[in-house]
Protein backbone atom coordinates (compact mmCIF):
# COMPACT_ATOMS: atom_id res chain seq x y z
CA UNK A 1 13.09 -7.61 85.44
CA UNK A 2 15.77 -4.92 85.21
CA UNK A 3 18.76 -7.43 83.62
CA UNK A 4 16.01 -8.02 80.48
CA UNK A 5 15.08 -4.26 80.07
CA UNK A 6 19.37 -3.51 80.18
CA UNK A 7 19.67 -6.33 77.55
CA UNK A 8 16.68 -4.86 75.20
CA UNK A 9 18.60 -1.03 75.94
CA UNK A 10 21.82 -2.62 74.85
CA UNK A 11 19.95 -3.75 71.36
CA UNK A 12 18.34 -0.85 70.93
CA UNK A 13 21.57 1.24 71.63
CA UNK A 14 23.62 -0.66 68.82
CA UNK A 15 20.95 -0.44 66.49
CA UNK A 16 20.59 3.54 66.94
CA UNK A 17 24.54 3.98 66.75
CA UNK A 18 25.02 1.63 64.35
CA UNK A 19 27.46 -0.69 66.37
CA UNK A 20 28.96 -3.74 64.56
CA UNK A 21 26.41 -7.15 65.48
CA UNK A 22 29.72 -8.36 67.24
CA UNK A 23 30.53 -5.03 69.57
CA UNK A 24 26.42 -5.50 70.60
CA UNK A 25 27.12 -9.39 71.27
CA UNK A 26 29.90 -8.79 73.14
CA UNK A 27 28.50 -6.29 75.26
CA UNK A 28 25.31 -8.04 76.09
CA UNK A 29 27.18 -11.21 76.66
CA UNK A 30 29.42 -9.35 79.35
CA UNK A 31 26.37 -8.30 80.62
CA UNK A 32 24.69 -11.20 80.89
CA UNK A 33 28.11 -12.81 82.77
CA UNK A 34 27.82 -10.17 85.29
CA UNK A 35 24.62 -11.10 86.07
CA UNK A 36 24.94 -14.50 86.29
CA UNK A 37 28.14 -14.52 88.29
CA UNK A 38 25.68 -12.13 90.88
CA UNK A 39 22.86 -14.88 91.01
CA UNK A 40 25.86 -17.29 91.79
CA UNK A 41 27.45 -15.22 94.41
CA UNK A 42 24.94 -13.16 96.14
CA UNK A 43 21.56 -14.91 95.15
CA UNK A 44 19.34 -13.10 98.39
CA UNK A 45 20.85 -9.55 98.12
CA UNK A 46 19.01 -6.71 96.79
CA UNK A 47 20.80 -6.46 93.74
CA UNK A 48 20.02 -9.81 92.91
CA UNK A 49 16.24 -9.44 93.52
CA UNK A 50 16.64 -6.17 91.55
CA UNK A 51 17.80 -8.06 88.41
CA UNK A 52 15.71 -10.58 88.51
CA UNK A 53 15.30 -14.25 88.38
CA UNK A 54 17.93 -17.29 89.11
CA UNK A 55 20.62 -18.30 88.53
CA UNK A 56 18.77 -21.23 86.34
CA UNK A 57 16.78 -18.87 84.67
CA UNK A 58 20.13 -16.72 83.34
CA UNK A 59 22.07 -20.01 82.32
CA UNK A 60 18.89 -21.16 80.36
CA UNK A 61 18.44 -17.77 78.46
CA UNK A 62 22.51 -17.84 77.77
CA UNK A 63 21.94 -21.56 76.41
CA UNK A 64 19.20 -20.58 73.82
CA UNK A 65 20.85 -17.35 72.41
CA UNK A 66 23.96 -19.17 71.86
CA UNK A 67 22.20 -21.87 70.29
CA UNK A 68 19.84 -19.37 68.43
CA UNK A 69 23.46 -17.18 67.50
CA UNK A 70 25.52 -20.61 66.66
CA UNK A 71 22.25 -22.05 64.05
CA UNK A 72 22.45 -18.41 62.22
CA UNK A 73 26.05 -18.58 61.62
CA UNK A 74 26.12 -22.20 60.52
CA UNK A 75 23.17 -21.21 57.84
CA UNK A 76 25.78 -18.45 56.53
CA UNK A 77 28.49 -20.63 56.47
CA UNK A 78 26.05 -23.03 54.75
CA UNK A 79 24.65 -20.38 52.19
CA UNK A 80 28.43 -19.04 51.33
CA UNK A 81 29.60 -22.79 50.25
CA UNK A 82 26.47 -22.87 48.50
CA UNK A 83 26.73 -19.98 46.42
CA UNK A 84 28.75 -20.33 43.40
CA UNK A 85 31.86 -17.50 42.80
CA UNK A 86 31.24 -14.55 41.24
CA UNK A 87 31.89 -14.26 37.48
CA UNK A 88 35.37 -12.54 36.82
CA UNK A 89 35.12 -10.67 33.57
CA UNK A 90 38.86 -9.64 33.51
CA UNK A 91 39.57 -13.48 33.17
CA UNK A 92 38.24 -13.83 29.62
CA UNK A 93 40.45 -13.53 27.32
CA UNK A 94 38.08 -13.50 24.49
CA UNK A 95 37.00 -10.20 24.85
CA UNK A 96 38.72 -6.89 24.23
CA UNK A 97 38.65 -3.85 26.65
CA UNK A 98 36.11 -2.08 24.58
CA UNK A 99 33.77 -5.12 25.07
CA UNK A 100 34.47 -5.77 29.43
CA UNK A 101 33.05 -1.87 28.77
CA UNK A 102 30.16 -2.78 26.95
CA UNK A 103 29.03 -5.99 28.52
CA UNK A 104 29.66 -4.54 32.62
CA UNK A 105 26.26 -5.35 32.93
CA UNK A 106 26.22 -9.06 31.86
CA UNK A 107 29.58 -9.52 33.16
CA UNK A 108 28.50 -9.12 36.90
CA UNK A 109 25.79 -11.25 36.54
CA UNK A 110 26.63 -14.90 37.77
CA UNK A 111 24.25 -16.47 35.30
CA UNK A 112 26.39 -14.81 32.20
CA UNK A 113 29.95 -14.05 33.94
CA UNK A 114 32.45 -13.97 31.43
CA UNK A 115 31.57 -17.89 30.27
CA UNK A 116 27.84 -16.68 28.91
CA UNK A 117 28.91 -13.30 27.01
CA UNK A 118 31.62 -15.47 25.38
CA UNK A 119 29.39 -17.50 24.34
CA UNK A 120 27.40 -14.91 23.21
CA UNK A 121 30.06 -13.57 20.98
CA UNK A 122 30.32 -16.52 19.29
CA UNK A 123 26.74 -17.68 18.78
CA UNK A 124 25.53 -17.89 15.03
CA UNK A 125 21.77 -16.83 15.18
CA UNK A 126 19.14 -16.67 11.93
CA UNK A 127 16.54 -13.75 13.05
CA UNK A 128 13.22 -14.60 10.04
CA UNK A 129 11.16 -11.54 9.91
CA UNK A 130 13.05 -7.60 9.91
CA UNK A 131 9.09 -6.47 10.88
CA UNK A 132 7.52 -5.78 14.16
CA UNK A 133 9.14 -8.69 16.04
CA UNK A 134 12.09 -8.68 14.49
CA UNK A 135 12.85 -5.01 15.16
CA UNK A 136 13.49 -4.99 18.95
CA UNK A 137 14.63 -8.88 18.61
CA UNK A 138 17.49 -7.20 16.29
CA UNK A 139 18.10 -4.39 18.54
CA UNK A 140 18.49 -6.63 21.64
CA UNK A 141 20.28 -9.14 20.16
CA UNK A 142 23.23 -6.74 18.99
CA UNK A 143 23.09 -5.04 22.33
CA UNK A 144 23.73 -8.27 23.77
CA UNK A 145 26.71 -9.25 21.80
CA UNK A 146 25.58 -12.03 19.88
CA UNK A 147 27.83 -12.36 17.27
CA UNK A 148 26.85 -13.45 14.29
CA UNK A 149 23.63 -12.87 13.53
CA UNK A 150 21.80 -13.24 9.56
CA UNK A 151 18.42 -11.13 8.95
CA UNK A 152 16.00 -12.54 6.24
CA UNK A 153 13.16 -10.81 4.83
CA UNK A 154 12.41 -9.87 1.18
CA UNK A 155 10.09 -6.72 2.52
CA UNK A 156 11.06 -2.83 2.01
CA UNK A 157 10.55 -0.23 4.54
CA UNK A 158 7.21 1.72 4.17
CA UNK A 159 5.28 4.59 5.99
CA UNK A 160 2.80 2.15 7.89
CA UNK A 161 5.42 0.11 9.61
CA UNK A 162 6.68 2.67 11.40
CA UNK A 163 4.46 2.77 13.95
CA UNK A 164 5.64 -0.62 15.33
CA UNK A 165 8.76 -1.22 13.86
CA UNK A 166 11.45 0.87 16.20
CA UNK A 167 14.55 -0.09 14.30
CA UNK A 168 13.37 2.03 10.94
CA UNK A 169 13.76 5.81 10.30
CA UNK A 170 11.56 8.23 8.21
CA UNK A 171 13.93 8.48 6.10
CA UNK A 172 14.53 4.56 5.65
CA UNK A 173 11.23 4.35 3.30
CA UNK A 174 11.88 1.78 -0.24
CA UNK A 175 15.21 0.36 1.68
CA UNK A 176 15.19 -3.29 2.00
CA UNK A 177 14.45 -4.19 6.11
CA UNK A 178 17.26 -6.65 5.96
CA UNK A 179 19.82 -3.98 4.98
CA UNK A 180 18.59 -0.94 6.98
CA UNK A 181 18.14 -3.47 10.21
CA UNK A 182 21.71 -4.78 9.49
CA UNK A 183 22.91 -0.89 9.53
CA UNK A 184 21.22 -0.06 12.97
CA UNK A 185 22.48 -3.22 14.62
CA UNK A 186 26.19 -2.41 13.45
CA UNK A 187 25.46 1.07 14.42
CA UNK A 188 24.47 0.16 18.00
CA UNK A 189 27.17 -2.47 18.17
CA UNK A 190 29.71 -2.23 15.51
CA UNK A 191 31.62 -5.79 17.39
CA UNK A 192 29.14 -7.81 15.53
CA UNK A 193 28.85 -9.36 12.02
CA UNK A 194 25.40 -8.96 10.51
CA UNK A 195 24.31 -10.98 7.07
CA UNK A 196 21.42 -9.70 5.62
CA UNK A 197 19.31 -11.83 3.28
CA UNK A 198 16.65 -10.22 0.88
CA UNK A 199 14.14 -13.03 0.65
CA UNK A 200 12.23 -15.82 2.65
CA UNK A 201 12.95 -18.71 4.16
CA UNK A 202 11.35 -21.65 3.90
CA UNK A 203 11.19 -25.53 4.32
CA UNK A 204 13.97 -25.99 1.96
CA UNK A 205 16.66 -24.19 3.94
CA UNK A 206 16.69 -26.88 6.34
CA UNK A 207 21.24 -27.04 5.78
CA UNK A 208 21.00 -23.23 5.54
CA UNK A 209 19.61 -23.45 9.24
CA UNK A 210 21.85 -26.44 10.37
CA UNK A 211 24.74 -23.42 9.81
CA UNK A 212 22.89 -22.12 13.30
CA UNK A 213 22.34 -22.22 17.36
CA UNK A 214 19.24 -20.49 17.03
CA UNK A 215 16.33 -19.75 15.41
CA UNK A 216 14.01 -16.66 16.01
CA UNK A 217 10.54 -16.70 14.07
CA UNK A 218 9.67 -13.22 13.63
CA UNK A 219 7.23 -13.47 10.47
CA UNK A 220 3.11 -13.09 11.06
CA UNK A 221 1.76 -16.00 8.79
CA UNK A 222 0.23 -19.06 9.88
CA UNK A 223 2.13 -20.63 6.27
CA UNK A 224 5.61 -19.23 6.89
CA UNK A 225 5.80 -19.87 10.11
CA UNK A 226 4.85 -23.53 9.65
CA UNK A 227 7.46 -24.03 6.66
CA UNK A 228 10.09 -22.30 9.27
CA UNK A 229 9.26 -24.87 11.71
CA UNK A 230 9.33 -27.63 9.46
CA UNK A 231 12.98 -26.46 8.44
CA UNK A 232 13.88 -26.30 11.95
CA UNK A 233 12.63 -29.68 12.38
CA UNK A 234 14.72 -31.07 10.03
CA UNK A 235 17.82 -29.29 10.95
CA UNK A 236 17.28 -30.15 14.62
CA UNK A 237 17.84 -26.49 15.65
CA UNK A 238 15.46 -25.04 18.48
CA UNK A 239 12.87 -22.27 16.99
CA UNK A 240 11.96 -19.27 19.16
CA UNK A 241 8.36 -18.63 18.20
CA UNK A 242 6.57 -15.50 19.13
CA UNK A 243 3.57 -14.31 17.44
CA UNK A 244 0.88 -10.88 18.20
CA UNK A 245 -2.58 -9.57 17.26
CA UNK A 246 -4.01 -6.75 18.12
CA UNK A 247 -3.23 -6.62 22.26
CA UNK A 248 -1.89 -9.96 22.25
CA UNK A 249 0.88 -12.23 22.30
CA UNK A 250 2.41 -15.19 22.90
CA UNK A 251 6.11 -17.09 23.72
CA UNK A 252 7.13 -20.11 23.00
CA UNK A 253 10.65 -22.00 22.09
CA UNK A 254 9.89 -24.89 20.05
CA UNK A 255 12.97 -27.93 20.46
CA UNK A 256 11.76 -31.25 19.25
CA UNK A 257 15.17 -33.08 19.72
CA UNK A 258 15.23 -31.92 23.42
CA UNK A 259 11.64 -33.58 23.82
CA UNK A 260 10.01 -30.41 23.62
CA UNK A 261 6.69 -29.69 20.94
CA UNK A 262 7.52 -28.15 17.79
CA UNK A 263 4.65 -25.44 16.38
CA UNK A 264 2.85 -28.23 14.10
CA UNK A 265 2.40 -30.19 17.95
CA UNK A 266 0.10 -27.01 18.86
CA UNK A 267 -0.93 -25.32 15.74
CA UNK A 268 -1.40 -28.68 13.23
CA UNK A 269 -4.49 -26.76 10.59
CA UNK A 270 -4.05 -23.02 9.85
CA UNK A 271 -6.45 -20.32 11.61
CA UNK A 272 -10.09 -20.03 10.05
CA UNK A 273 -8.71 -16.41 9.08
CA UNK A 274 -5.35 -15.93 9.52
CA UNK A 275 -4.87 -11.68 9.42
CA UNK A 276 -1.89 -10.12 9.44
CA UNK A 277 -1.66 -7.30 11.34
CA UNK A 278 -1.94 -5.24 8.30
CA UNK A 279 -6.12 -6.26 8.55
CA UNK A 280 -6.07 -7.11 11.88
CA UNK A 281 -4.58 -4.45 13.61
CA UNK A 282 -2.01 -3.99 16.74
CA UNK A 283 -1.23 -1.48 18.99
CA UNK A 284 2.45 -0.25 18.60
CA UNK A 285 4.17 -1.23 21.63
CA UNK A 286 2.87 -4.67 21.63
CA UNK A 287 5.77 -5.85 19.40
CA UNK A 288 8.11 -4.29 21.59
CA UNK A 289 6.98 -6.08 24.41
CA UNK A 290 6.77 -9.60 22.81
CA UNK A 291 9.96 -8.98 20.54
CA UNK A 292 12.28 -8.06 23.55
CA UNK A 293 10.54 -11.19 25.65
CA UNK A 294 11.95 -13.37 22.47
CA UNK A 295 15.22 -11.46 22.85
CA UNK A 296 15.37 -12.41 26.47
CA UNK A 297 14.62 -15.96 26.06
CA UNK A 298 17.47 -15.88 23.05
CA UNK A 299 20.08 -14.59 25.72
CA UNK A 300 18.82 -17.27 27.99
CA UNK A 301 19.11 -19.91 25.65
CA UNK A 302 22.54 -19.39 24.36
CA UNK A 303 23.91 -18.56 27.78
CA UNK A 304 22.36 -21.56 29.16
CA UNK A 305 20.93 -18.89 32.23
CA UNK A 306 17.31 -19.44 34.15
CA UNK A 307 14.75 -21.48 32.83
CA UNK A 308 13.71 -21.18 29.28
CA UNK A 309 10.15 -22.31 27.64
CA UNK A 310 10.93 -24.93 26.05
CA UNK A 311 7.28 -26.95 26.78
CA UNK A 312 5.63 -23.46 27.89
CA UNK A 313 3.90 -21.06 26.43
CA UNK A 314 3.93 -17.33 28.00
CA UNK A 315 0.65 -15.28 26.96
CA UNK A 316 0.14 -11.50 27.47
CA UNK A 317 -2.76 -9.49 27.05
CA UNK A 318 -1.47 -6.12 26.94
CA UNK A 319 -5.23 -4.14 27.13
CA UNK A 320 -6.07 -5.50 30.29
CA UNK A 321 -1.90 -6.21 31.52
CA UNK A 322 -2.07 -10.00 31.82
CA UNK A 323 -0.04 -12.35 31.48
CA UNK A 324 -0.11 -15.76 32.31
CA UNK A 325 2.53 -19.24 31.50
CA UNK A 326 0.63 -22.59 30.13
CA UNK A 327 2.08 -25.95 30.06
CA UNK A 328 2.72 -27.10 26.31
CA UNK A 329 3.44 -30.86 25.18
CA UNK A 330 5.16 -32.61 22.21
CA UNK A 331 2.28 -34.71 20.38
CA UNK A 332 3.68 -38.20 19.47
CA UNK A 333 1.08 -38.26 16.81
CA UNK A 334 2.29 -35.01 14.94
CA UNK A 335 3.12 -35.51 11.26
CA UNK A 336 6.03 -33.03 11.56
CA UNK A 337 8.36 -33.90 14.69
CA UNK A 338 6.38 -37.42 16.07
CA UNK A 339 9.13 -38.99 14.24
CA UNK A 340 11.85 -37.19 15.59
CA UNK A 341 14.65 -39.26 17.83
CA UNK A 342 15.12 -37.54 20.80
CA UNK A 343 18.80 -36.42 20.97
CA UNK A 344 20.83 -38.38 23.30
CA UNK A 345 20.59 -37.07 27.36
CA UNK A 346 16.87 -35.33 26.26
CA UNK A 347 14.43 -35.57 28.97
């Protein structure tokens, strides 16, 4: 039928010269008129039989493109209510020049905008451990603008760290981690406050960590880590919990209060042989990878963007590059948080 073939030539033309969807539409539908009006008027002439068809046939086809055309631009109309405005940095007021500059990146993001870096700025964040973890979760988390952040470690920078920890220099070696980690992050961001802390934290800091939004868990044994949680506990402040050997790792965020497991829910009796990676070993970039992950979920937390982990657990096998999410559950029957009110609106 020569009226189809002049209607697939007209698509084909507007695609090859780039012609606005309307000029096409407009010039098929004229098309399509002309032929119809022909059916009408001269239905037995030759140039009727050379188009093809009926009359019938061309007022069906006209009736399902426009209903086919009319359903595509009700589903934009549909998606454009649906979609929510995009963030306007230049409307937050809480931010100097120097930062819109800094932040572009989050700004234009409609999960941050200008709401989420705000409240980046003033999040209060206590980052335990200055070591593997800790190093890109510092980096990250000055790069992001959090801030107010406090480092605590009691540990000094030696020779065998560097291989894992990216936020120490040569040069660094006998400096407390705390201090040279605080000096980096100001370095990279110098619109951030940074407290460092030369010693440990443990269940007894529970109003030291009420002072905070967030925790991040950065140490690599099974006894700190459970007198962190414990604190956290206490203080009702969520605990992002990451933890490597060797090529592995694992992500968690640990919230109690939200109805979420804390780490004594999963991990209630200390490892059989619980090696730091001083005996046990780990490939150098594996901190990097888990560290930043803990930095992401930080961001994601605070800003209140995506779906955190809060009752999963992300693992990653970095030899064989697999990674894979597990469901995790708060135990009613845990001695640490099975006590624990939920906080009111927790699901």
């Amino acid at each position: 039928m020569l009226g189809l073939w002049l209607i697939v030539m007209l698509l084909i033309l507007g695609r090859v010269l780039r012609m606005p969807g309307r000029v096409t539409l407009t010039m098929i539908a004229v098309l399509w008129a002309g032929m119809l009006i022909l059916q009408l008027t001269l239905p037995g002439s030759s140039a009727a039989r050379a188009v093809g068809g009926n009359a019938a046939g061309w007022l069906v086809l006209g009736a399902v493109v426009a209903l086919v055309v009319a359903y595509r631009r009700l589903l934009a109309m549909l998606r454009r209510r649906a979609a929510p405005p995009p963030a306007d940095p230049v409307q937050d007021a809480g931010l100097s020049d120097a930062e819109l500059d800094r932040y572009a990146r989050h700004l234009v993001l409609r999960q941050i905008g200008g709401s989420g870096q705000t409240r980046l700025k003033s999040a209060r964040v206590l980052v335990v451990g200055a070591g593997g973890l800790g190093s890109p979760v510092c980096l990250y988390l000055a790069a992001a603008g959090v801030g107010h952040v406090t480092l605590a470690d009691d540990d000094t920078v030696s020779l065998s760290n560097l291989q894992r920890q990216v936020i120490f220099r040569d040069e660094l070696r006998g400096e407390p981690k705390t201090y040279a980690a605080a000096e980096a992050m100001l370095k990279l961001n110098p619109h951030i406050d940074v407290t460092p802390l030369v010693r440990r934290i443990s269940e007894d800091d529970r109003d030291l960590i009420a002072d905070y939004d967030l925790v991040i868990d950065g140490t690599d044994s099974f006894k700190g880590r459970a007198s962190i949680n414990r604190a956290c506990v206490a203080a009702g402040v969520p605990l992002i919990w990451g933890s490597i050997a060797q090529w592995e790792g694992q992500v968690t965020l640990f919230h109690p209060a939200l109805g979420g497991p804390c780490m004594a829910c999963l991990f209630r009796n200390p490892p059989v042989h619980d090696a730091p990676c001083a005996e046990a070993g780990v490939v150098g970039a594996l901190p990097g990878v888990i560290g930043s992950m803990m930095a992401l979920e930080a961001i994601k937390h605070l800003t209140g963007a995506g779906q955190g982990l809060r009752g999963r657990m992300m693992l990653f096998d970095g030899l064989y590059g697999e990674s894979r999410m597990i469901e995790v559950a708060r135990d009613p029957a845990c001695p640490v948080c099975g006590t624990q009110p939920l906080a009111p609106g927790a699901a």
